[in-house]
Protein backbone atom coordinates (compact mmCIF):
# COMPACT_ATOMS: atom_id res chain seq x y z
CA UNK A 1 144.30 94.39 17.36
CA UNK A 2 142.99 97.58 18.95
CA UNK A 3 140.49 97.40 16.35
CA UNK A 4 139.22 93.84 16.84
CA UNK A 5 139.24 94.20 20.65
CA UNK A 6 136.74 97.46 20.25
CA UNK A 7 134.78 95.81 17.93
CA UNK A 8 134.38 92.88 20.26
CA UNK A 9 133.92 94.98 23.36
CA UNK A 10 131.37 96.44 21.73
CA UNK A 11 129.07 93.30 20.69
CA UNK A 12 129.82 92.06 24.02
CA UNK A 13 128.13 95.38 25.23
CA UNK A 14 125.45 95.21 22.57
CA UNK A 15 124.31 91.02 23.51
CA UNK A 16 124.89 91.68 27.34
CA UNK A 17 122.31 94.44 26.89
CA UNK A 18 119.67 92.13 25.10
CA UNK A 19 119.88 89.46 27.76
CA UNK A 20 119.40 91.49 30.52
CA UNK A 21 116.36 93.13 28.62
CA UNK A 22 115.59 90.00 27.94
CA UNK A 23 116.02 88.51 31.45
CA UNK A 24 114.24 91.29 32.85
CA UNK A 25 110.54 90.98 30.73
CA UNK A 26 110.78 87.40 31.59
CA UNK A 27 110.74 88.21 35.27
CA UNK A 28 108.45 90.59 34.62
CA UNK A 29 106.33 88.58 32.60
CA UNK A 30 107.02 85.98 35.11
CA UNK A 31 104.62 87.91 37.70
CA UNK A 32 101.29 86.93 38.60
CA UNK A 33 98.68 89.64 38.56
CA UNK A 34 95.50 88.80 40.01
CA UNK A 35 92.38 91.08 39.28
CA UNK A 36 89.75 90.40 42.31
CA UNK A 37 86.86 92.88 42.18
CA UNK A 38 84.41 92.57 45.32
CA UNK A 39 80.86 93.46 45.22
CA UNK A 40 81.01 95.67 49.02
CA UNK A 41 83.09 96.10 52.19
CA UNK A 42 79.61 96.91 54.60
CA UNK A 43 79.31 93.19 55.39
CA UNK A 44 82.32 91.43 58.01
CA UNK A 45 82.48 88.79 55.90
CA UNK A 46 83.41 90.65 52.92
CA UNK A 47 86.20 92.36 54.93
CA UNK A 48 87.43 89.48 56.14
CA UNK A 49 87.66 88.04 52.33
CA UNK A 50 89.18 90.56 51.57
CA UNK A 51 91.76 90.84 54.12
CA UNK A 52 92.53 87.04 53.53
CA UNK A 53 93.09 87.47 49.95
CA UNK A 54 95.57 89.85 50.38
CA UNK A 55 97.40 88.20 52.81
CA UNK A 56 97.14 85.27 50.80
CA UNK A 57 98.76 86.53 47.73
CA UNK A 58 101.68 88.64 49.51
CA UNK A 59 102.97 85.15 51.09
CA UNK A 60 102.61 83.56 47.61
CA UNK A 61 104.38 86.60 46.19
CA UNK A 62 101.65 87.38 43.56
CA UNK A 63 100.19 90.81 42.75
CA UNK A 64 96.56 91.18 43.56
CA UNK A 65 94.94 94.49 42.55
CA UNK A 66 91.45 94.74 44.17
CA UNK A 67 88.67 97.02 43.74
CA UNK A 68 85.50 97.45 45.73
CA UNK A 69 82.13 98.19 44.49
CA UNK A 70 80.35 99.31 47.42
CA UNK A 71 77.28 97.67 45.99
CA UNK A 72 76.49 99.34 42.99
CA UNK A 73 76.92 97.28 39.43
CA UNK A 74 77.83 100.48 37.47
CA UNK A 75 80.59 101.10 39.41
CA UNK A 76 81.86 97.27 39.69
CA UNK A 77 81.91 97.70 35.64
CA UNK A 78 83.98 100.25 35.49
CA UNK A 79 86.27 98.70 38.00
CA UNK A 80 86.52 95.87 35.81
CA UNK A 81 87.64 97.41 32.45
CA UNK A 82 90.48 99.30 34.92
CA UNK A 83 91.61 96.52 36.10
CA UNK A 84 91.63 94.29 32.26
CA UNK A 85 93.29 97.82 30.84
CA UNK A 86 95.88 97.23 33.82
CA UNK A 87 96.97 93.90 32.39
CA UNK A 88 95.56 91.41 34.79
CA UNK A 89 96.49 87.69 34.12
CA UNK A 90 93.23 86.35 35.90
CA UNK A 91 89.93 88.19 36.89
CA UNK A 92 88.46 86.78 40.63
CA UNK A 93 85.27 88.42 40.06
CA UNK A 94 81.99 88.06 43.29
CA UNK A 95 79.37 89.75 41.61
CA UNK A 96 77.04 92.27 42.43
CA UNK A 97 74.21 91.79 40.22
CA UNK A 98 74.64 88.12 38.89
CA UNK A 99 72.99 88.09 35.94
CA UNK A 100 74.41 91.81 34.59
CA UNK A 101 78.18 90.73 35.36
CA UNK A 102 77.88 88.43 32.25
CA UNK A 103 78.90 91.81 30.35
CA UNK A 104 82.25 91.98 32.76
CA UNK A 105 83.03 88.29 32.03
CA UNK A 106 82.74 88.98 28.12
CA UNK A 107 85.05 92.08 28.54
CA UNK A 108 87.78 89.48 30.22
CA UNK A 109 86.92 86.75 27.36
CA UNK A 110 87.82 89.14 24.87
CA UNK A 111 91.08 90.31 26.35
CA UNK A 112 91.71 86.34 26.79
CA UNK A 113 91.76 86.78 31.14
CA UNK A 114 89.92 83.98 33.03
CA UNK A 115 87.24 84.61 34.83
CA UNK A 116 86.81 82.83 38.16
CA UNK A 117 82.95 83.60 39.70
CA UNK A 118 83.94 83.98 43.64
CA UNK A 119 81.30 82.90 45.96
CA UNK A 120 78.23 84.67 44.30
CA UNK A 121 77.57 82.70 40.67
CA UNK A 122 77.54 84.50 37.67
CA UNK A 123 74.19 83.89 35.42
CA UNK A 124 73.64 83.57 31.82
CA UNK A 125 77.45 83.79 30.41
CA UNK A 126 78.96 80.90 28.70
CA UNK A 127 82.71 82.35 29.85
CA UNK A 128 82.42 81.80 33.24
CA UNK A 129 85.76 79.62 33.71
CA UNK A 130 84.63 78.41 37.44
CA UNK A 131 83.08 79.08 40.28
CA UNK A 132 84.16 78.93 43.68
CA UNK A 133 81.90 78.74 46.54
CA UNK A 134 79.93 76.75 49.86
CA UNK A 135 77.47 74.56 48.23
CA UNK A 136 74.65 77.40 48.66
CA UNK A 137 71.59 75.18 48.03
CA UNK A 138 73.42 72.73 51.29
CA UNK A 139 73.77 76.40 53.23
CA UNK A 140 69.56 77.20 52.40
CA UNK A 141 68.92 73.26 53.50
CA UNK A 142 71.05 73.75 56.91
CA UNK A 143 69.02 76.49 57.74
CA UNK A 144 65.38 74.62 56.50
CA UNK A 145 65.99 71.88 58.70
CA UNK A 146 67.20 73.92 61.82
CA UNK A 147 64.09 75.98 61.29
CA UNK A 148 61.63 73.05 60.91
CA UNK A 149 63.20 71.15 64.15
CA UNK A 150 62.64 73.87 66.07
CA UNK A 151 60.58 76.09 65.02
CA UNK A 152 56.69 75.45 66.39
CA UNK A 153 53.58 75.51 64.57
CA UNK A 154 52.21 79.12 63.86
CA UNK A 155 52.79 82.54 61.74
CA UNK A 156 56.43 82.92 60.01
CA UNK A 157 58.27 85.62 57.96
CA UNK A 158 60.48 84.25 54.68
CA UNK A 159 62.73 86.49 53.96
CA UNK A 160 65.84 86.19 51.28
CA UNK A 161 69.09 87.99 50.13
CA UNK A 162 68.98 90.49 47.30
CA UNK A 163 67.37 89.64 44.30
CA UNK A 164 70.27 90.17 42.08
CA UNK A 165 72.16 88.04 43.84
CA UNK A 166 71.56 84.44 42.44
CA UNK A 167 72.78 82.79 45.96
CA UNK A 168 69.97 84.23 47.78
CA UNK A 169 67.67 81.95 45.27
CA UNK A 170 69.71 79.20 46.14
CA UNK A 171 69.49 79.68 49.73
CA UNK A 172 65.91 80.04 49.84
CA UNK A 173 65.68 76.84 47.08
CA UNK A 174 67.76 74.76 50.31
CA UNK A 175 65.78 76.35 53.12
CA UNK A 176 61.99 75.74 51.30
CA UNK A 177 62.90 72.50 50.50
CA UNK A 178 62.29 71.72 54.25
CA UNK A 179 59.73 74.51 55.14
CA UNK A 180 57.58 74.22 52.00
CA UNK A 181 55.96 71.12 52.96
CA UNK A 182 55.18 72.21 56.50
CA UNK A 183 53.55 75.33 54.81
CA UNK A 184 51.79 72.73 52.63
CA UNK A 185 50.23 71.10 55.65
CA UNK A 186 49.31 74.11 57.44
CA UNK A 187 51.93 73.61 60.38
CA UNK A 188 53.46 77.20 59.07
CA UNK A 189 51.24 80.17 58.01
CA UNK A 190 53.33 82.62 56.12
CA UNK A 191 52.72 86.55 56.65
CA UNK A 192 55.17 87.95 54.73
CA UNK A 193 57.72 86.70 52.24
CA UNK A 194 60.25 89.27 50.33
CA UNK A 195 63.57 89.48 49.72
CA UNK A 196 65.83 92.22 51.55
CA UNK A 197 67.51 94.62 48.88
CA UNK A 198 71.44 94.90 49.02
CA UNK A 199 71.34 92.66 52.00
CA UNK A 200 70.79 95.43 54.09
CA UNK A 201 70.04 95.40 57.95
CA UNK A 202 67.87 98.49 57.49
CA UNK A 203 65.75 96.76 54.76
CA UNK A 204 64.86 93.54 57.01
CA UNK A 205 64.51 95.24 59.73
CA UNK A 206 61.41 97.55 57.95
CA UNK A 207 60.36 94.32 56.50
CA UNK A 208 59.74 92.16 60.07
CA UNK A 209 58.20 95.59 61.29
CA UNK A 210 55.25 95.83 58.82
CA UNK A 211 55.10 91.64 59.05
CA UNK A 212 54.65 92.28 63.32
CA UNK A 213 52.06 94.80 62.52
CA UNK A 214 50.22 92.53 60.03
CA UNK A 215 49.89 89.89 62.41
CA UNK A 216 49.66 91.72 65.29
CA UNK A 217 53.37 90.32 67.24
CA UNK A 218 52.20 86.91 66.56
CA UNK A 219 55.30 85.27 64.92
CA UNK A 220 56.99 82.36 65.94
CA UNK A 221 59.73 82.17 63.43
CA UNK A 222 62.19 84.45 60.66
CA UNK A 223 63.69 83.19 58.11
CA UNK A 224 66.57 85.55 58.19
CA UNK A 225 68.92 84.66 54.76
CA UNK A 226 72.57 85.64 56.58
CA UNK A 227 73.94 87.14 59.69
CA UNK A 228 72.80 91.05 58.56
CA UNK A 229 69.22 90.75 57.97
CA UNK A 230 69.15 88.45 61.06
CA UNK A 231 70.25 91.35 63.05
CA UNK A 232 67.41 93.91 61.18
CA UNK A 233 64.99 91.01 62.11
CA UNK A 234 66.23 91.35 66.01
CA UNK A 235 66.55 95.19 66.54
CA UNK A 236 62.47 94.64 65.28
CA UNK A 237 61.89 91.84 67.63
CA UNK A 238 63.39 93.82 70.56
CA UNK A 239 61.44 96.73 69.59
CA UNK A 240 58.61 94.73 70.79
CA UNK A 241 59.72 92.80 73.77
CA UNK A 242 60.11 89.17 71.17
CA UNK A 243 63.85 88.65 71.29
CA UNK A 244 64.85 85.30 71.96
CA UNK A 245 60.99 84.18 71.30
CA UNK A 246 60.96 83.91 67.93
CA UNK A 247 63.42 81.58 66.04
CA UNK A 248 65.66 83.38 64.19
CA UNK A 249 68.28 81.75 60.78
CA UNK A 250 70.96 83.19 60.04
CA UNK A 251 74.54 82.37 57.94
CA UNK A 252 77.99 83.72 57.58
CA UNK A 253 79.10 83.36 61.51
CA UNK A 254 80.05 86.80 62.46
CA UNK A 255 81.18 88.16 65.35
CA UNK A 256 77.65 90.41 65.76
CA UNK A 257 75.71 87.26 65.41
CA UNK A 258 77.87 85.25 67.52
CA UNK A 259 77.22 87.65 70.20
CA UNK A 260 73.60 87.50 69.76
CA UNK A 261 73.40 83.88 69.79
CA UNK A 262 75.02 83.76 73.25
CA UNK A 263 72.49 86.13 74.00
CA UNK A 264 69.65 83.94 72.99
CA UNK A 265 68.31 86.29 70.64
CA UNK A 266 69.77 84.60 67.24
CA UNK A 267 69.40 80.89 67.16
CA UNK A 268 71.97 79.54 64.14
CA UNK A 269 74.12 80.99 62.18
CA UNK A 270 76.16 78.67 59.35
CA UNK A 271 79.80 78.76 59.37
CA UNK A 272 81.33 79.07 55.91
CA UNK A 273 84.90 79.50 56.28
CA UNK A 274 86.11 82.55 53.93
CA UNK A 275 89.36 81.87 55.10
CA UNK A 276 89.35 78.71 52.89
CA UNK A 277 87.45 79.97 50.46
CA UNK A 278 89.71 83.20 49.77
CA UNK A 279 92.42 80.92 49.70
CA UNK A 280 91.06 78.61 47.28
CA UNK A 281 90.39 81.39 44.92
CA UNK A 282 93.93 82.46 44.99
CA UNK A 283 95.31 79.03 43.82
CA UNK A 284 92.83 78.66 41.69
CA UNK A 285 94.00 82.23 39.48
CA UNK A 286 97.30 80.78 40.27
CA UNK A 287 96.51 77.83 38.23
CA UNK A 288 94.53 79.68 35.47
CA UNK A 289 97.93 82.03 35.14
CA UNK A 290 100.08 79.40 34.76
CA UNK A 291 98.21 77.41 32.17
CA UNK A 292 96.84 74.74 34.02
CA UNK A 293 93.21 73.75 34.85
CA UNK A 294 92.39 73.90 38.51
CA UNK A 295 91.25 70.70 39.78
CA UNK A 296 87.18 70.81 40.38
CA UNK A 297 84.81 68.64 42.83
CA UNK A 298 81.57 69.81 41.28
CA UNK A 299 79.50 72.23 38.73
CA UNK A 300 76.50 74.28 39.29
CA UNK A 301 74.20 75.34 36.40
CA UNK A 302 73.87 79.14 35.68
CA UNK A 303 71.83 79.14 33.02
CA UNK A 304 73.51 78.73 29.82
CA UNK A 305 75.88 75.60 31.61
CA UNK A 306 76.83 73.81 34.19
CA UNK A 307 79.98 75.82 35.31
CA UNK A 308 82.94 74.14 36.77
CA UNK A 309 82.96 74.51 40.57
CA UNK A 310 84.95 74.26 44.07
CA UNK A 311 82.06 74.04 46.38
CA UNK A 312 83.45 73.78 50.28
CA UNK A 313 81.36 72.54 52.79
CA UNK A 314 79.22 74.75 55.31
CA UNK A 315 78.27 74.01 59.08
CA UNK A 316 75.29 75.35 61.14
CA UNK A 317 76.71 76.65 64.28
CA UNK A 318 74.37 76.76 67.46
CA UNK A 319 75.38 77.53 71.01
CA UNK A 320 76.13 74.37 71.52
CA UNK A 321 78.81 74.59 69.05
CA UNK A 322 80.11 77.85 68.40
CA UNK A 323 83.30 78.02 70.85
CA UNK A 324 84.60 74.75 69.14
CA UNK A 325 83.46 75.94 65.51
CA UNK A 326 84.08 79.84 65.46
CA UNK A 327 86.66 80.15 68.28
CA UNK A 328 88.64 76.98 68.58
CA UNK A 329 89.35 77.13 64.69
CA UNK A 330 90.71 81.12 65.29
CA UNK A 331 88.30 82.25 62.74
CA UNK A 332 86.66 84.51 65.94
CA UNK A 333 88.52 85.49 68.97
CA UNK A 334 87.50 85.45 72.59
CA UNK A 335 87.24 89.00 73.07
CA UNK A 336 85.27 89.84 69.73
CA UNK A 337 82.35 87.51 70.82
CA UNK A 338 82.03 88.88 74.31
């Protein structure tokens, strides 16, 4: 009996101990671990992405391991093979260099971890699972037709974001759609046109400088591509008594250019709510995790195919707008745009 009752004790022991091992890697394997890799923190909007995802994911009670690549494409690579090596079930990746990420998205392909393309699109990679953004050529259009409607006849500066970024060509694709024809015609004489490395302040602002110079202060509008090189554009306007002269674009409503259009001395920004669009992402690698297919309302082409896409909708935000828009909504508060 003794025996028996041993015996039995012990298999008891031996099973309990296999289903809680058992139970145990299913919980574990039960946990979401999202990979989101973010091309720089120097921008507000980026912060505020990033602070958004985070939040996002605690409240859903997934894991999200993020890593920063303070703008440099070597160092986003690396970031990316840490995070595959750390098991990730999904990779939200917002490029820096478009076209050079298509390497990343391979390295996730092979280790069988969807790739979702956050805000920036990923060129020339057939992997690319989706892409969630603003409908970017809608943002360059917004801030075409502002600039055409109120922008008078005479010498302009085009600028656009960083070359490796393949939303500043679809920005500028939006915005030229309106101001190409008035170039066309003669209405708009163009005397300088580059795009502004890294999106940097600095680099605009050295750009609008030798563009004043070249035309001797006689400017009557900037094609600014977001919120940062806007401000470059303006510390160069100031620098020569033009602020609030010279019509000034910009996009990504922060609180800097909120400021400065109260101020006069930005005209538009557009208002692309990261707050939705961090959020979206996050369901989205939800989704992906769990098997399922998220559910899509458009695709955008990026050079090998059209990529399946969440594109949210953008709004160009004025002072006649921007306390319903940017403060009503709690996306800025009172004291941050005074």
């Amino acid at each position: 009996m003794k025996k028996s009752l041993i015996i039995a004790l012990t298999l008891m022991f031996i099973f309990g101990s296999v289903f809680t091992a058992f139970a145990e890697g299913s919980a574990e394997s039960d946990e979401l671990v999202i990979g989101l890799s973010l091309p720089t923190q120097r921008e507000a909007r980026w912060v505020s992405d990033k602070i958004t995802m985070e939040n996002y994911a605690e409240e859903l009670g997934v894991e999200l391991l993020v890593q920063v690549a303070d703008a440099d494409q070597a160092q986003q690579a690396s970031q990316v093979e840490t995070l595959l090596t750390r098991g990730i079930d999904v990779l939200i990746l917002a490029p820096h260099d478009a076209s050079a990420s298509a390497a990343l998205v391979s390295a996730a392909e092979d280790e069988g971890v969807p790739v979702i393309s956050y805000d920036r699109l990923i060129t020339n990679s057939a992997d690319v699972d989706l892409y969630i953004s603003f409908d970017n050529v809608g943002v360059g259009r917004l801030q075409g037709e502002y600039f055409v409607n109120n922008t008078p006849p005479g010498n302009i500066i085009v600028m656009s974001g960083a070359p490796t970024d393949n939303n500043a060509k679809l920005f500028k694709q939006g915005a030229m759609e309106f101001i190409q024809p008035k170039i066309d015609d003669g209405t708009y004489n163009v005397v300088a046109e580059q795009g502004v490395d890294n999106w940097l302040p600095t680099n605009a602002l050295s750009i609008v400088e030798n563009a004043l110079t070249a035309a001797n202060n006689d400017v009557v509008g900037i094609l600014a591509p977001n919120d940062g090189t806007a401000g470059g554009a303006i510390v160069a306007l100031e620098a020569q008594g033009l602020a609030g002269d010279v019509v000034v674009t910009g996009q990504d409503s922060e609180a800097a250019a909120a400021k400065r259009i109260l101020a006069g001395t930005q005209s538009m920004t557009v208002f692309k709510d990261t707050r939705d669009l961090g959020k979206a992402a996050i369901d989205a690698a939800v989704e992906f995790a769990k098997g399922n297919t998220p559910e899509t309302n458009g695709a955008v082409d990026n050079g090998v195919f059209d990529v399946p896409s969440i594109l949210l909708v953008p709004y160009v935000v004025t002072e006649d707008n921007l306390q319903e828009l940017l403060v009503d909504s709690g996306y800025l508060s009172e004291d941050e745009i005074q």
